[in-house]
Protein backbone atom coordinates (compact mmCIF):
# COMPACT_ATOMS: atom_id res chain seq x y z
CA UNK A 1 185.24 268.36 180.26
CA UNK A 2 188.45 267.69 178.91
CA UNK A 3 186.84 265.47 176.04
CA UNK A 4 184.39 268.06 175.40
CA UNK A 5 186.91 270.76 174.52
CA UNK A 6 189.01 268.08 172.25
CA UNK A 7 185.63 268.32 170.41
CA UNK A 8 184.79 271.81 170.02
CA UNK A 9 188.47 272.25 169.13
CA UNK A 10 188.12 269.10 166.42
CA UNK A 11 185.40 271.06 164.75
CA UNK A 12 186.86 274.19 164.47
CA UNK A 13 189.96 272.90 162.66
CA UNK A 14 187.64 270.70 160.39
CA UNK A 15 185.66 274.90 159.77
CA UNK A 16 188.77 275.96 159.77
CA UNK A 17 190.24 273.58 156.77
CA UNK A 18 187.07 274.11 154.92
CA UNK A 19 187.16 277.70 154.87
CA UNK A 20 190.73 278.05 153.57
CA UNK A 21 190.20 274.77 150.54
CA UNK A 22 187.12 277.22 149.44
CA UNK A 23 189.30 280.03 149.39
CA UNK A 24 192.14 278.40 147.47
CA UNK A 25 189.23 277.16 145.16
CA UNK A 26 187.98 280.83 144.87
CA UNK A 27 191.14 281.75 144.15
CA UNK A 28 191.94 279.16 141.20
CA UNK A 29 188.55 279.83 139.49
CA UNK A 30 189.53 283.61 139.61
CA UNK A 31 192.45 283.03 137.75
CA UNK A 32 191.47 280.48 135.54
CA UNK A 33 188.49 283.32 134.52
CA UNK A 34 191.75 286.16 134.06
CA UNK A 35 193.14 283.75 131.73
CA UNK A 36 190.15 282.94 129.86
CA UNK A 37 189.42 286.54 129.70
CA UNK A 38 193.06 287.40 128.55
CA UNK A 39 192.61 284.92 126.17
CA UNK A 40 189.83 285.66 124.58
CA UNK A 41 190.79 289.69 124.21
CA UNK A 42 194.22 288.70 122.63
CA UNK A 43 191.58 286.52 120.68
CA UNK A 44 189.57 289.35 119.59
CA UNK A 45 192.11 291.93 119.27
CA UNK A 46 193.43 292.29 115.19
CA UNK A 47 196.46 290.44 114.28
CA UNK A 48 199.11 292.23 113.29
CA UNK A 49 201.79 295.56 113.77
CA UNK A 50 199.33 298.61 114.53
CA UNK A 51 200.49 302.03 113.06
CA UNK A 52 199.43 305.13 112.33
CA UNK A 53 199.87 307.09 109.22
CA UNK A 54 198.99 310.10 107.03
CA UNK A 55 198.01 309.61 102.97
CA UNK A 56 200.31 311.67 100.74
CA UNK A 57 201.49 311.68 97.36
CA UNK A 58 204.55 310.04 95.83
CA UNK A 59 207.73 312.04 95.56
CA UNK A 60 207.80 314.58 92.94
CA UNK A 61 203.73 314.29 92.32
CA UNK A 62 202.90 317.48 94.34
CA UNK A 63 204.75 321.00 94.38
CA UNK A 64 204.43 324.39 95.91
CA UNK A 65 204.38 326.91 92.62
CA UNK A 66 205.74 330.65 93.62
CA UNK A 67 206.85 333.50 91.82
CA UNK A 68 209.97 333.82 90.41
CA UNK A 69 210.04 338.09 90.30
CA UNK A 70 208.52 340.01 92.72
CA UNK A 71 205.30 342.64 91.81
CA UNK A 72 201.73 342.73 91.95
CA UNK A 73 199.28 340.28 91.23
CA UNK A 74 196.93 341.40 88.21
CA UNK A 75 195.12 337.81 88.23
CA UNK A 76 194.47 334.51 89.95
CA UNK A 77 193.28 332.14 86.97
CA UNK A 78 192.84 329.00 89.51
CA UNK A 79 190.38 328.03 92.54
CA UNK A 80 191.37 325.31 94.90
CA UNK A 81 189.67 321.68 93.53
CA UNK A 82 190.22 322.59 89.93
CA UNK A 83 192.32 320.30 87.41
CA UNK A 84 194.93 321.80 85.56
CA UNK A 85 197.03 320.88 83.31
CA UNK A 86 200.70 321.06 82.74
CA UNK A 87 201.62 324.90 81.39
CA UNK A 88 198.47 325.70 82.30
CA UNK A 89 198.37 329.49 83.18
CA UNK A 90 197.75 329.76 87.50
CA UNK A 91 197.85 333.38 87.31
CA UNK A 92 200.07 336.54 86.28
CA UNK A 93 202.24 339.85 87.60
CA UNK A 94 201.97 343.12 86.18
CA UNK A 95 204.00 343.36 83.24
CA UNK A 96 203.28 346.76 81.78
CA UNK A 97 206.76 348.60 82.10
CA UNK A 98 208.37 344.98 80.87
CA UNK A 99 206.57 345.02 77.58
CA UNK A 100 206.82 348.91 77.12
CA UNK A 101 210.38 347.99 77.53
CA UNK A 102 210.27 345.25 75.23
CA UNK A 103 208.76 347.54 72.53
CA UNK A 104 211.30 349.77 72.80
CA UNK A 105 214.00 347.02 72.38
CA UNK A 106 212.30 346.10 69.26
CA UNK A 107 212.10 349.33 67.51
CA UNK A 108 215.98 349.55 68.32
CA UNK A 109 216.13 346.17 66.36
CA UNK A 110 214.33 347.67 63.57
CA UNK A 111 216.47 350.91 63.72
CA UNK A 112 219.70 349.16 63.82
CA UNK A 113 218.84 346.98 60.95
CA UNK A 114 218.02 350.04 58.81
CA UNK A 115 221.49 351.46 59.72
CA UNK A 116 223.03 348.55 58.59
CA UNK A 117 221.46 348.52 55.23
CA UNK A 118 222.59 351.88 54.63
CA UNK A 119 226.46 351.41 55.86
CA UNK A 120 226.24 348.55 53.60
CA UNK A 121 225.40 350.58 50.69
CA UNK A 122 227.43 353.34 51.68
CA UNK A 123 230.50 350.78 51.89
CA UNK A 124 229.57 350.12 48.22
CA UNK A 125 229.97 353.28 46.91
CA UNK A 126 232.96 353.80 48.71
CA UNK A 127 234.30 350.98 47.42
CA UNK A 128 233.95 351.76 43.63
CA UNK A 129 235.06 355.44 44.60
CA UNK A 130 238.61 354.11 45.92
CA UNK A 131 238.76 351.68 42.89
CA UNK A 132 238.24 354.39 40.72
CA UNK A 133 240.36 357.02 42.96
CA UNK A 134 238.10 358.90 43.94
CA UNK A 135 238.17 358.98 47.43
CA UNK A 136 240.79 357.86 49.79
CA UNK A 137 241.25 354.26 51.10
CA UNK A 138 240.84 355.65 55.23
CA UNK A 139 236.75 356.68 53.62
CA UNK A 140 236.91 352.86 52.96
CA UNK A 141 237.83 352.04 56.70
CA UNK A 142 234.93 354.25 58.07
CA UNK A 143 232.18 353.15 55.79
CA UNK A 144 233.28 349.37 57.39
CA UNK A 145 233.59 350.92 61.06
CA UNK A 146 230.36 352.10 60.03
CA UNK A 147 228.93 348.80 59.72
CA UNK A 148 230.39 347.31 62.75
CA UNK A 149 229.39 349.79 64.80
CA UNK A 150 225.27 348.97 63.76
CA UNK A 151 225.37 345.37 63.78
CA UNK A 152 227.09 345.72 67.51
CA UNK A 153 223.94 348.40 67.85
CA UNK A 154 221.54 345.31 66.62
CA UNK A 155 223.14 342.73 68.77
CA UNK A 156 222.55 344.82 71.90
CA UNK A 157 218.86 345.69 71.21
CA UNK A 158 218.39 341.82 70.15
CA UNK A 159 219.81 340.76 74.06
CA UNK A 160 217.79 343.59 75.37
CA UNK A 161 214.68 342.61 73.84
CA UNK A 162 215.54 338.86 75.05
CA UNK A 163 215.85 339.75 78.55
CA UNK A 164 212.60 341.46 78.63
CA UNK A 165 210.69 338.74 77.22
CA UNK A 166 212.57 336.84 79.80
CA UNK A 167 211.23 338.81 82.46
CA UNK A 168 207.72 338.71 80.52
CA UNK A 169 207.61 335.11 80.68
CA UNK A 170 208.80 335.26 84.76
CA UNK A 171 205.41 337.33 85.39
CA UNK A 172 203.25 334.68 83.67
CA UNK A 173 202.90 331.06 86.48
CA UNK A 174 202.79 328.11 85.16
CA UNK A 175 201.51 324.76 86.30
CA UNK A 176 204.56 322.79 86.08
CA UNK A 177 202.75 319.66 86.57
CA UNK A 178 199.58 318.02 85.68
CA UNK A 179 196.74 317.43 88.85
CA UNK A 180 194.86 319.51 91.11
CA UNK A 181 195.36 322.84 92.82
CA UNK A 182 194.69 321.69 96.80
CA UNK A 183 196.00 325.19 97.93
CA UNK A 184 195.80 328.73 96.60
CA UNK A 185 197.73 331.05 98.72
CA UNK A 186 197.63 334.33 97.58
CA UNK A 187 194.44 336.68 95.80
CA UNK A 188 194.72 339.15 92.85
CA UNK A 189 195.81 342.55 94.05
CA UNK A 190 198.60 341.60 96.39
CA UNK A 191 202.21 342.45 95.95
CA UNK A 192 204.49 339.77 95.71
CA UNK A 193 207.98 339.16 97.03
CA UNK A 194 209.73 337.05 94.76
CA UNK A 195 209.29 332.93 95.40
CA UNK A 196 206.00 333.86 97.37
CA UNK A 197 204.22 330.93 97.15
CA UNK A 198 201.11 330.96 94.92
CA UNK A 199 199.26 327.47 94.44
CA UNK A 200 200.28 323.84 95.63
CA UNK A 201 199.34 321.45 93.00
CA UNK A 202 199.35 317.53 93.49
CA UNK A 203 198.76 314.58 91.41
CA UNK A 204 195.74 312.63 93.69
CA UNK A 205 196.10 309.99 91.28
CA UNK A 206 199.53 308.86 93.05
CA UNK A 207 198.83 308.66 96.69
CA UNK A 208 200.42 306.69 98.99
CA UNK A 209 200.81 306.24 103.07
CA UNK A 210 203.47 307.48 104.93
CA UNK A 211 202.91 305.50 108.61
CA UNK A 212 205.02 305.22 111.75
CA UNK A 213 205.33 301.96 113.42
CA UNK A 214 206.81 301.27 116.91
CA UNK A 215 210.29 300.95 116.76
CA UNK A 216 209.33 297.43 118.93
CA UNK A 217 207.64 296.37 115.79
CA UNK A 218 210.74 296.61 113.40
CA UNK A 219 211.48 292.70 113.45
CA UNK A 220 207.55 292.21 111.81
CA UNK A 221 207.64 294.56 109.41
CA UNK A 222 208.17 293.25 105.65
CA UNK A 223 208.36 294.42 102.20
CA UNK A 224 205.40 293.07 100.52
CA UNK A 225 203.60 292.72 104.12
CA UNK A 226 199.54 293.09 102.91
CA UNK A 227 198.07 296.29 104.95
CA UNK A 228 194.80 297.13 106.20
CA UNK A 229 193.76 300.88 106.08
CA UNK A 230 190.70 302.64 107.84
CA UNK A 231 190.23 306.38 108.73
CA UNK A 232 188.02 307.84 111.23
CA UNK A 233 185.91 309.57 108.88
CA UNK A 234 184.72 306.23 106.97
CA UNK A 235 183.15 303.86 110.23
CA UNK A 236 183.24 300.32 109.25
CA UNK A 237 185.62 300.87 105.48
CA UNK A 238 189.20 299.54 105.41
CA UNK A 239 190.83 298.75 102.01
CA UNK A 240 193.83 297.41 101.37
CA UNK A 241 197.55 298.09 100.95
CA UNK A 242 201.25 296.52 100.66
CA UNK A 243 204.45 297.79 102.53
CA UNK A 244 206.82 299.15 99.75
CA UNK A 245 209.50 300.33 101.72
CA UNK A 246 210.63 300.21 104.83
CA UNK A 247 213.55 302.98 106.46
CA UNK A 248 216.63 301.77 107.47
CA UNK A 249 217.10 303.96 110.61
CA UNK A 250 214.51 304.84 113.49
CA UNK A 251 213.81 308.13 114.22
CA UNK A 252 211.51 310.27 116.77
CA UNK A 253 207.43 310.67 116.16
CA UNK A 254 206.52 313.29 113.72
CA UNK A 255 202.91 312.63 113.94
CA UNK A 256 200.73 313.46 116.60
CA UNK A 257 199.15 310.16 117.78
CA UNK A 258 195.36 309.84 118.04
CA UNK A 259 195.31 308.38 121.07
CA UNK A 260 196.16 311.51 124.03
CA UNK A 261 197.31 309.15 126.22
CA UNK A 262 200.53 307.31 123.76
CA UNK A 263 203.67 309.12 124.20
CA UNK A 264 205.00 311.70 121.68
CA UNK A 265 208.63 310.80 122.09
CA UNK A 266 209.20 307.58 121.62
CA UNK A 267 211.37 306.02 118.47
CA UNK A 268 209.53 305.14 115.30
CA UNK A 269 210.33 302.91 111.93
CA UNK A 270 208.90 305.38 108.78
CA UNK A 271 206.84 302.93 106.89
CA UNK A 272 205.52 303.47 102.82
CA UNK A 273 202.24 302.06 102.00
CA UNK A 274 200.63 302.08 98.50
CA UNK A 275 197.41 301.45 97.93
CA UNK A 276 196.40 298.20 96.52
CA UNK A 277 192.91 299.50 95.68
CA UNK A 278 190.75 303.34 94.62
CA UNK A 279 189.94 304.59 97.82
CA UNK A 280 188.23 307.91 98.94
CA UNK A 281 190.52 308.78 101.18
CA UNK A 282 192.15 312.26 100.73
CA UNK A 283 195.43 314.02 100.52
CA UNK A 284 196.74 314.65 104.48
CA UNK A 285 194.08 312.16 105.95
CA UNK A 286 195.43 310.51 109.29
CA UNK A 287 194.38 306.70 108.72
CA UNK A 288 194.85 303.57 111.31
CA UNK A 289 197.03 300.88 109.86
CA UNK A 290 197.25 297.13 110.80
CA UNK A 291 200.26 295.42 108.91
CA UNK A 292 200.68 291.75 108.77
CA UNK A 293 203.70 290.35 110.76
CA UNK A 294 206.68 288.91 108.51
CA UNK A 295 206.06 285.34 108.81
């Protein structure tokens, strides 16, 4: 009986032993598959700092045009997509009273002048009457008073007549730049304040990335690093790019990330990309960036 049990207990330890190697076995092939698995994502994933970014134009390529006066908006010469050029008319104030005002500055010009001729040639005659005795030397002094007096008449009509042409010229927008109107913000009819914005023109032809990285990232990022760029909007496109500047500072998120679920306050690095080929990307476009580490 004794010998019996010995057995019974023999075999169970040997089931027993069994059981737990094929567990430990199970257990190794499990995590030799997570490993092979992690490998071969980090395998498939891109190489390289992600970032997100938005296209806009260089410094100084794009500018918010507003009125310099304030008054009411006889004409809107420009529709948002056109090409203008630099001077180019973008529309114009009502400028009636000005140039009535003008007018009358001008025919006080014309006056003046007139009186001047005439004090001249009175001061002429004055001036042979006192050689000859005639008069007395104080009719001298007048006829020159009388002189002074319209050239000082000319001189203010002259500086009247150049401020309204200077508020003339106010009530006339110009494009102060060449490119493309991607705004219009107003509509003939409306009364202005002054510096109400009118039209914001930008050159397309300088665009350029302005992208966040993670401030994690900072150590891989590189002047010079090559860039790939894709947008939503164009499935299966990227083209390509070069970091031209990097900031020195980190600062907090400005752009709203893509993905809901990445935080909105973390600390960024402001990264520059230009374009190293045409693309058909447009002004304000929110593109997907993957820069290649510094080596």
């Amino acid at each position: 009986m004794k010998t019996h049990t010995m057995g019974i207990t023999a075999v169970l330890g040997v089931g027993l032993l069994g059981a737990t190697v094929q567990q430990a076995l199970s257990a190794n092939g499990a995590a030799k598959a997570s490993r092979t698995e992690s490998v071969k994502r980090a395998a498939s994933r891109p190489a390289g700092v992600a970032a997100e970014g938005r296209v806009v134009t260089y410094p100084g390529a794009d500018v918010v045009v507003g009125t310099e006066r304030a008054g009411r908006l006889v004409s809107m010469r420009v529709q948002e997509g056109q090409s203008v050029k630099k001077g180019e008319l973008l529309a114009e104030l009502e400028s009636d009273e000005l140039r009535a005002g003008l007018a009358e500055a001008q025919a006080r010009i014309v006056e003046s002048e007139a009186e001047i001729r005439l004090a001249e040639a009175n001061l002429g005659r004055r001036e042979r009457l006192v050689e000859q005795k005639i008069v007395a030397a104080s009719e001298l002094d007048q006829a020159r008073r009388d002189i002074e007096i319209a050239r000082a008449r000319r001189e203010t009509a002259l500086a009247e007549a150049d401020r309204y042409k200077a508020q003339i010229q106010k009530t006339r927008i110009l494009a102060p730049l060449s490119g493309t109107v991607v705004a219009r913000h107003v509509d003939a009819g409306e009364t202005l304040e002054a510096n109400k914005p009118v039209a914001t023109i930008a050159d397309l032809a300088r665009l350029r990335v302005e992208a966040e990285a993670d401030e994690a990232d900072a150590g891989s990022l590189a002047l010079g690093a090559t860039v790939a760029i894709s947008a939503e909007g164009y499935p299966g496109s990227a083209w390509k790019g070069s970091v031209e500047e990097v900031a020195d500072s980190v600062t907090l998120r400005k752009l709203k990330p893509q993905d809901p679920s990445r935080p909105t306050d973390t600390r960024i690095l402001s990264v520059k990309i230009a374009f190293a080929e045409k693309t058909p990307l447009k002004l304000g476009t929110t593109v997907e960036l993957r820069i290649q580490p510094a080596r």
